[in-house]
N, C-alpha and C. Protein backbone atom coordinates (compact mmCIF):
# COMPACT_ATOMS: atom_id res chain seq x y z
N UNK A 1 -198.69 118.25 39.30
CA UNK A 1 -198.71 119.36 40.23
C UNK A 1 -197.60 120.34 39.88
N UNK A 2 -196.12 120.15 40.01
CA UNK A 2 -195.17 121.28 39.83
C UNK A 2 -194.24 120.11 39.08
N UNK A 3 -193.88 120.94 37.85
CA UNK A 3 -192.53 120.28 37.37
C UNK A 3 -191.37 120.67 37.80
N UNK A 4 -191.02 121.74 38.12
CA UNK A 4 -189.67 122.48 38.74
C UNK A 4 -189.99 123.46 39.79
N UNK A 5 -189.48 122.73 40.63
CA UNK A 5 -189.28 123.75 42.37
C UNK A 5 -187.82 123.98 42.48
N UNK A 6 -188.43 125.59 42.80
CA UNK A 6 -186.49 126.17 43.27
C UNK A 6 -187.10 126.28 44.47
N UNK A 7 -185.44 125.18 44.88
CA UNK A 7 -186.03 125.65 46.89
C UNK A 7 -184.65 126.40 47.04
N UNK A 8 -184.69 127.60 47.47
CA UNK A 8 -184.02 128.74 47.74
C UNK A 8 -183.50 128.45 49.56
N UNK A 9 -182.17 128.22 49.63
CA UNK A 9 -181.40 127.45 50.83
C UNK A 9 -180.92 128.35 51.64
N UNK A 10 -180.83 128.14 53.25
CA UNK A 10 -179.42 129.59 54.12
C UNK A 10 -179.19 128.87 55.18
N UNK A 11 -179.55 127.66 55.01
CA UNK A 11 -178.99 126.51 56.17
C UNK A 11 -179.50 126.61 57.35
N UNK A 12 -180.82 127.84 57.43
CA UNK A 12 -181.63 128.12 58.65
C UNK A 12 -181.83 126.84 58.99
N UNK A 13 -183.26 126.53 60.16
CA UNK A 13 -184.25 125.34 60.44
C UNK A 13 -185.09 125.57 59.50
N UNK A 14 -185.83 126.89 59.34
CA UNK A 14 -186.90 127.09 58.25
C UNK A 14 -186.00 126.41 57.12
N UNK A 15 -185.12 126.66 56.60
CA UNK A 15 -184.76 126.23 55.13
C UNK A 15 -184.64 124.62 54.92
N UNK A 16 -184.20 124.27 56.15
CA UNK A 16 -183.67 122.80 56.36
C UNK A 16 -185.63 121.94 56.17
N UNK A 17 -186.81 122.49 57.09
CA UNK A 17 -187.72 122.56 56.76
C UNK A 17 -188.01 122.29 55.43
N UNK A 18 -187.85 123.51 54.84
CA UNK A 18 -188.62 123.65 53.64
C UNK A 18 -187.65 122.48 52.37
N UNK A 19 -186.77 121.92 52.95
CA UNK A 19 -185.79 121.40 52.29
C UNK A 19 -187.04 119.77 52.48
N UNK A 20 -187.58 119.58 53.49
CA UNK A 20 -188.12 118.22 53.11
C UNK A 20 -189.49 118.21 53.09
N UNK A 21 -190.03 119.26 52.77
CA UNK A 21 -191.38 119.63 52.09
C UNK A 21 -191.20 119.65 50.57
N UNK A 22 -189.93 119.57 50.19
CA UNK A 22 -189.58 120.02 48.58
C UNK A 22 -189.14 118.60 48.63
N UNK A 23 -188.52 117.85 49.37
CA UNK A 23 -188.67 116.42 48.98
C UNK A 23 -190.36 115.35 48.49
N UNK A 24 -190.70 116.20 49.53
CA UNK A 24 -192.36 115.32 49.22
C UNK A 24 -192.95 115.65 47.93
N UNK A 25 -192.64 116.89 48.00
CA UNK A 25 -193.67 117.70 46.71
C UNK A 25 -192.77 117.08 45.88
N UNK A 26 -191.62 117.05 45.33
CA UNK A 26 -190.62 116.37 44.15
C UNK A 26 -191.64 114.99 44.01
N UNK A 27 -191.28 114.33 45.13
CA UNK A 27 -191.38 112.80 45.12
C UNK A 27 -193.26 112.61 44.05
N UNK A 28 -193.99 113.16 45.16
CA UNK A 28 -195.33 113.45 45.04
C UNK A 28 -195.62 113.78 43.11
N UNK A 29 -194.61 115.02 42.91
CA UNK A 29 -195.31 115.23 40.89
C UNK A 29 -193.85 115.16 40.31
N UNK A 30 -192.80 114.16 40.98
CA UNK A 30 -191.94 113.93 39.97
C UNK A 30 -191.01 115.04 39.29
N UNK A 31 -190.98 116.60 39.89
CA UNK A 31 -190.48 117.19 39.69
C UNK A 31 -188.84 117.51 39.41
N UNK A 32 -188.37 118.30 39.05
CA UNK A 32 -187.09 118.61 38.93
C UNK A 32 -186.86 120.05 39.94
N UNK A 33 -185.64 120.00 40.55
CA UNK A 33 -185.68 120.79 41.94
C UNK A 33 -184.30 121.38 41.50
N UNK A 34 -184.37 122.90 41.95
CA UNK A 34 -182.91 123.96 41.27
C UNK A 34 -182.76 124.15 43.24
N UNK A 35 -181.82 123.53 43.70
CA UNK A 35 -181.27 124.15 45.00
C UNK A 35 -180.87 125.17 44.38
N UNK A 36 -181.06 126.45 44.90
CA UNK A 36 -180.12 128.02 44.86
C UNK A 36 -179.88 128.78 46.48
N UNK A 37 -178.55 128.70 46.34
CA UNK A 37 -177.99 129.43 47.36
C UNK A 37 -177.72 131.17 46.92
N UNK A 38 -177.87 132.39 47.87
CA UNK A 38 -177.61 133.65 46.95
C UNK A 38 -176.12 133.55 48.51
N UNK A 39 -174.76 134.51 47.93
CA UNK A 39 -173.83 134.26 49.05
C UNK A 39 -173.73 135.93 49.08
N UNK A 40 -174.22 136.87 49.49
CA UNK A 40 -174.08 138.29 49.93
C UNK A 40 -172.70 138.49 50.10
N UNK A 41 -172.47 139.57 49.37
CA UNK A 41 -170.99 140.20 49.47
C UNK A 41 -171.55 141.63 50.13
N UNK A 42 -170.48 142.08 51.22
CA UNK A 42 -171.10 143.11 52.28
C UNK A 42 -169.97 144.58 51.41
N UNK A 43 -170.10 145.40 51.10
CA UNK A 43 -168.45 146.01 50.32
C UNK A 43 -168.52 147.23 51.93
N UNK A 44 -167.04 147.09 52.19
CA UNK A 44 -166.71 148.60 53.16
C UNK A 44 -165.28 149.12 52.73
N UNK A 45 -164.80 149.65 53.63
CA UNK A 45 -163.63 150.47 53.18
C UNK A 45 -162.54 149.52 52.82
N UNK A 46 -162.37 148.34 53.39
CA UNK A 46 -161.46 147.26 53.85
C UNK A 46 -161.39 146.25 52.08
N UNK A 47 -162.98 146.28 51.51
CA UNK A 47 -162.73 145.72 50.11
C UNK A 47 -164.37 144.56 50.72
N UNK A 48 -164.59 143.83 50.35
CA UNK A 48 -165.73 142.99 49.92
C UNK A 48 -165.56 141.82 50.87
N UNK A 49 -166.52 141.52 51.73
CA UNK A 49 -166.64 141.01 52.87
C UNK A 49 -167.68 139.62 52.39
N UNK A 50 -167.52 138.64 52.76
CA UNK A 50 -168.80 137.31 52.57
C UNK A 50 -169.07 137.10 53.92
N UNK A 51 -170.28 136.83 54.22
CA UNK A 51 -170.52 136.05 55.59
C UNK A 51 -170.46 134.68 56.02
N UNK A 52 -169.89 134.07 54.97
CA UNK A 52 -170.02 132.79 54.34
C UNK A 52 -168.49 132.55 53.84
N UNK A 53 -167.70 130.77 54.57
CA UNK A 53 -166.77 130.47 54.12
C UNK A 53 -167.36 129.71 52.58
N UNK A 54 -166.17 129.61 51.49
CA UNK A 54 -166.83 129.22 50.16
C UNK A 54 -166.82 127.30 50.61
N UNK A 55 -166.32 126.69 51.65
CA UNK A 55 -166.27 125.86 51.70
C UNK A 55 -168.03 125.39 52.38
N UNK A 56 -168.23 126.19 53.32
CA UNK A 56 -169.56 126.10 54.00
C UNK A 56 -170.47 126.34 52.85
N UNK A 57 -170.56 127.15 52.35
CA UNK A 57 -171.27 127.32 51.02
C UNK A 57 -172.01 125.88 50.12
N UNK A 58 -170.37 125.63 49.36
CA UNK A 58 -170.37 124.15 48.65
C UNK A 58 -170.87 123.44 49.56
N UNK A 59 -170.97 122.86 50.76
CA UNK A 59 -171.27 122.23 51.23
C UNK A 59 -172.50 121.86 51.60
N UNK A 60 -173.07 122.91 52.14
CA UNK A 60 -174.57 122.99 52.12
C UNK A 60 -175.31 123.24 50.77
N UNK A 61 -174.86 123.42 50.09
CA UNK A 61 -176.01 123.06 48.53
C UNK A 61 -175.40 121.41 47.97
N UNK A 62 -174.57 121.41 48.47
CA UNK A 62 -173.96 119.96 48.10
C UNK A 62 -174.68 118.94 48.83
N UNK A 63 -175.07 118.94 49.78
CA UNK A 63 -175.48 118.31 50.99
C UNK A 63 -176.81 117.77 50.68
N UNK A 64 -177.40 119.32 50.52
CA UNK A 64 -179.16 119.04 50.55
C UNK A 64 -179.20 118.68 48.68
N UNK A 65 -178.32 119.12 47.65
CA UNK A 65 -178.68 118.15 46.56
C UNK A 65 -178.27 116.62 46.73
N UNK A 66 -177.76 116.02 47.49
CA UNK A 66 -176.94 114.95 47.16
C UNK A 66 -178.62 114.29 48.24
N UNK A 67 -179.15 114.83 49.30
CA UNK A 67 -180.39 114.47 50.00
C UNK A 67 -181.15 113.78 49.43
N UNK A 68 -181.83 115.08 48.09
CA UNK A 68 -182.95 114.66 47.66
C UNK A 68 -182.46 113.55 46.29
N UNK A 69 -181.09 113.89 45.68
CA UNK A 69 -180.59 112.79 44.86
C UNK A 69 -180.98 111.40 45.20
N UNK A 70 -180.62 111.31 46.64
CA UNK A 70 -180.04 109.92 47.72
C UNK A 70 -182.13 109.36 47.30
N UNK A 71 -182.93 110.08 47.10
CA UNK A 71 -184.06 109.36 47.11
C UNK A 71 -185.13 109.71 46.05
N UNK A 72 -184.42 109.95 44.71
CA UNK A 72 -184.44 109.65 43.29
C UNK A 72 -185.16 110.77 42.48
N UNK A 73 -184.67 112.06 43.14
CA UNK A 73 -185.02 113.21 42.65
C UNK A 73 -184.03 114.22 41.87
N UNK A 74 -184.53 114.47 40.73
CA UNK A 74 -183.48 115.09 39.96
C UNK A 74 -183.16 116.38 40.62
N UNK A 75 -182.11 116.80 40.89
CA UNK A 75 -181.69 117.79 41.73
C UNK A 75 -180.37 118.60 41.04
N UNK A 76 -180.12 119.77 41.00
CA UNK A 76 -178.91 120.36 40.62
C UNK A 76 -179.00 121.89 41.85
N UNK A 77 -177.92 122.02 42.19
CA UNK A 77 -177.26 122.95 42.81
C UNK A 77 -177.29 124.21 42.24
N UNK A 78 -177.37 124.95 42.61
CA UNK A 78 -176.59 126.51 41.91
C UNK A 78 -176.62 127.83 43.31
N UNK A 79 -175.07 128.31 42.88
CA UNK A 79 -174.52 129.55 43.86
C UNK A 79 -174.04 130.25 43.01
N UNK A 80 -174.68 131.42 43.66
CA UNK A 80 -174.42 132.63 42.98
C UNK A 80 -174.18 133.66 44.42
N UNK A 81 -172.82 134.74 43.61
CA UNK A 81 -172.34 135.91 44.60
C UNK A 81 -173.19 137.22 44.40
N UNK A 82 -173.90 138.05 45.17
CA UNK A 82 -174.12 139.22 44.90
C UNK A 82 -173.81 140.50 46.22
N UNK A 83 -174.23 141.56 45.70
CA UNK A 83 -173.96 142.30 46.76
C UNK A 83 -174.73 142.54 47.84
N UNK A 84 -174.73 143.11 48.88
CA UNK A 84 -175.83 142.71 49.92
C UNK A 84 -177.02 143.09 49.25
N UNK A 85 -178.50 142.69 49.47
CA UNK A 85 -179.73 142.98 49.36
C UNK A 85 -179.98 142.63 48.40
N UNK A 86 -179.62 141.75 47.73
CA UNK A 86 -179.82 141.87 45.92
C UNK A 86 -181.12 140.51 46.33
N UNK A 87 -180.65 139.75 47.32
CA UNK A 87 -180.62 137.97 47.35
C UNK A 87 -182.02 137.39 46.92
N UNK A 88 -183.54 138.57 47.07
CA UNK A 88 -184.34 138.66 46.69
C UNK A 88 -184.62 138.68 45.23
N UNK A 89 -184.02 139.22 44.81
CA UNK A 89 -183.75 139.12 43.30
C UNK A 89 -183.66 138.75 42.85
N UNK A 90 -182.15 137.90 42.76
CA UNK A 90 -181.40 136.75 42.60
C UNK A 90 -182.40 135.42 42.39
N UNK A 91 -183.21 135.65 43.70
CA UNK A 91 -184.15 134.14 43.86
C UNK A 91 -184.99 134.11 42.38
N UNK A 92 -185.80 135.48 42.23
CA UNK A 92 -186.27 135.80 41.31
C UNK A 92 -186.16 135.20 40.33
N UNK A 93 -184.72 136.10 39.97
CA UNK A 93 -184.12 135.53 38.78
C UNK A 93 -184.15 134.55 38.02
N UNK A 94 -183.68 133.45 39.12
CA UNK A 94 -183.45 131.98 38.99
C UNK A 94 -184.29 131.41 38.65
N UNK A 95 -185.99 131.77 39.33
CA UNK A 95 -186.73 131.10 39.46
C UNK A 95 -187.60 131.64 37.67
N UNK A 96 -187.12 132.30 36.98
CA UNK A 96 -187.12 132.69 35.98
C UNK A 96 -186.28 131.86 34.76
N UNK A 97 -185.20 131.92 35.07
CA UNK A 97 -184.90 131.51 33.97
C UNK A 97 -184.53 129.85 34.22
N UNK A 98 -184.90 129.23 35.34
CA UNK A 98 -184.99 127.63 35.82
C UNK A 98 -186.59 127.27 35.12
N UNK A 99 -187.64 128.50 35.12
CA UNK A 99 -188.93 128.55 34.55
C UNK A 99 -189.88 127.69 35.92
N UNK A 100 -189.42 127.87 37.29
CA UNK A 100 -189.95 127.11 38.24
C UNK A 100 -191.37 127.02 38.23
N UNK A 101 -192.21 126.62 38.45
CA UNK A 101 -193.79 126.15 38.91
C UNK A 101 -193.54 127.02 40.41
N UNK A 102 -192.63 126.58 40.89
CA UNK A 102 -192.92 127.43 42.78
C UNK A 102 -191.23 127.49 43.37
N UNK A 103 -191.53 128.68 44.19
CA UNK A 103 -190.31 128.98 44.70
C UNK A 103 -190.99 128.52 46.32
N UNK A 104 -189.76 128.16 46.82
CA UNK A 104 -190.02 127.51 48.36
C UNK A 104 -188.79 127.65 48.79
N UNK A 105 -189.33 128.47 50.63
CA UNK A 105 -188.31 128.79 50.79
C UNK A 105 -188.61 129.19 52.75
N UNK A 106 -187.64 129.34 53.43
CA UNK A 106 -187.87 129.07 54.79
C UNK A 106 -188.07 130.48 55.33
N UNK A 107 -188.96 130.99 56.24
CA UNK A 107 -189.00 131.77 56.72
C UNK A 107 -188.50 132.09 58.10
N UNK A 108 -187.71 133.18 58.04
CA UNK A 108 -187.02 133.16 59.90
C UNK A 108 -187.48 133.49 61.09
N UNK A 109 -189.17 133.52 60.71
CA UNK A 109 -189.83 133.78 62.12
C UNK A 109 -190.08 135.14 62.29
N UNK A 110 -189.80 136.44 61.31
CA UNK A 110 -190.01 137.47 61.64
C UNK A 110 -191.46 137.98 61.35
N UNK A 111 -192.27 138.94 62.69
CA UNK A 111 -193.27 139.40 62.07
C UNK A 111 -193.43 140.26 61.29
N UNK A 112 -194.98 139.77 60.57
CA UNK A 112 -195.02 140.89 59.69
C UNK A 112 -194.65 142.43 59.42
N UNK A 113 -194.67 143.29 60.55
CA UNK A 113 -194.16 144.58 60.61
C UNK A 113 -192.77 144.52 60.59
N UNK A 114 -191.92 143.78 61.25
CA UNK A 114 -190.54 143.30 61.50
C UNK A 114 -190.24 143.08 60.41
N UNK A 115 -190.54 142.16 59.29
CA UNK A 115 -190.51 141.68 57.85
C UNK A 115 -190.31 143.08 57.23
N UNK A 116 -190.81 143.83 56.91
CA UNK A 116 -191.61 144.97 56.31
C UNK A 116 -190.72 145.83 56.74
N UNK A 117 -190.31 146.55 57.93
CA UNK A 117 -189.44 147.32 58.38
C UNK A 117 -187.64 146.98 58.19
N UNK A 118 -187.27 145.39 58.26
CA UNK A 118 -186.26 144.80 58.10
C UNK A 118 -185.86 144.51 56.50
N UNK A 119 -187.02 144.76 55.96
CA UNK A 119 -187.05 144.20 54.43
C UNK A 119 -186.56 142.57 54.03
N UNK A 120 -186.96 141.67 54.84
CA UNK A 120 -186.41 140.46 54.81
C UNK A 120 -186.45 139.51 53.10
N UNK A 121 -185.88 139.27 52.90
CA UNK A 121 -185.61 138.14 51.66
C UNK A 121 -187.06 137.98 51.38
N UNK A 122 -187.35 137.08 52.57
CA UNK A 122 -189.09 135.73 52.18
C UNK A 122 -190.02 137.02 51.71
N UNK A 123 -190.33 138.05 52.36
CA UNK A 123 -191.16 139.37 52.18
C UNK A 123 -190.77 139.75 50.71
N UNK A 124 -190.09 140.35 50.34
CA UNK A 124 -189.57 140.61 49.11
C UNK A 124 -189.89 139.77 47.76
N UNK A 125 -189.59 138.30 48.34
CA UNK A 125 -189.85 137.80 47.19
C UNK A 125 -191.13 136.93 47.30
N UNK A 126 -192.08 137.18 48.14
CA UNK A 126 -193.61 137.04 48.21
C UNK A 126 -194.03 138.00 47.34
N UNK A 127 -193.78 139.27 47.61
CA UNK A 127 -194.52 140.31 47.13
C UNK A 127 -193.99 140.60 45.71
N UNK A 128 -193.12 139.99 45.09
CA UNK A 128 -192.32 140.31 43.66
C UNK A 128 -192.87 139.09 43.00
N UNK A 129 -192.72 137.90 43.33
CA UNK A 129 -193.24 137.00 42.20
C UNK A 129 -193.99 136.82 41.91
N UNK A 130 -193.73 136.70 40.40
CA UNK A 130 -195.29 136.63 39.37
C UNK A 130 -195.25 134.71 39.13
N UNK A 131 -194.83 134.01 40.10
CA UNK A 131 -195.35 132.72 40.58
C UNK A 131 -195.85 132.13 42.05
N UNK A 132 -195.98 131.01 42.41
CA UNK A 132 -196.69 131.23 43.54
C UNK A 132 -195.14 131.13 44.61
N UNK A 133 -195.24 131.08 45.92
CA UNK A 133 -194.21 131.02 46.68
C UNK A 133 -194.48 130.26 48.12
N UNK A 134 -194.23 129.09 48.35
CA UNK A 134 -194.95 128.47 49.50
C UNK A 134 -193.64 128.71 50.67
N UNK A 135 -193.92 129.29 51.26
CA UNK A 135 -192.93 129.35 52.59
C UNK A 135 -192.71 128.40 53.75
N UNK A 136 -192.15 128.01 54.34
CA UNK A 136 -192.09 127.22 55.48
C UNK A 136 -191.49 127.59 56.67
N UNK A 137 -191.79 127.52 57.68
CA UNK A 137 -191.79 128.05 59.35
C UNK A 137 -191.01 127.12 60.01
């Protein structure tokens, strides 16, 4: 079924979700799984802002790899900094040069017009990848 799933993480419920749907699917075709965290840097007058301590960060990609490790799934971590809005991209990216089968990833409940008007992450990178993208609620 999939050899490599990037499950794309933000410590939501959706992500935490989609975090043990990517356990089954691993378990299920034996896959190899790229946790990616993106950590938004906000820039204002003051200098470059994170919304995110780097300790909370490590922790939660540490957490959910050490999860699916704990039940014999090859798993590796990766965080990366960008500037706000990029994070869509980023997922992209990854899921590019990791060469993923599917990006999976949690959705925050926004509707479609809301999505679309807000420009949310999951929207963005539905409509950009040239792989498939299974979301979770």
């Amino acid at each position: 079924m999939f050899e490599k799933i990037l499950l794309a993480i933000d410590g939501s419920e959706p992500s935490v979700r989609a975090c043990e749907l990517v356990q089954r699917l691993a378990l299920a075709s034996k896959a190899d799984v790229l946790v990616f965290h993106v950590v938004e840097r906000y820039i204002g007058y003051a200098g470059a802002i994170e919304a995110e301590t780097p300790e909370e960060i490590t922790d939660l990609v540490d957490e959910t790899v050490r999860s699916l490790k704990d039940v014999g799934i090859s798993a590796r971590g990766e965080i990366v900094h960008v500037v706000a809005n990029q994070t869509a991209h980023q997922i992209l990216v990854a899921a590019t040069e990791f060469d993923a089968d599917v990006i999976v990833l949690g959705s925050r409940g926004l509707s479609d017009m809301a999505g679309i008007l807000l420009g949310s992450v999951t929207h963005k990178v539905i409509h950009l990848a040239d792989r498939p993208v299974l979301v979770v609620r």
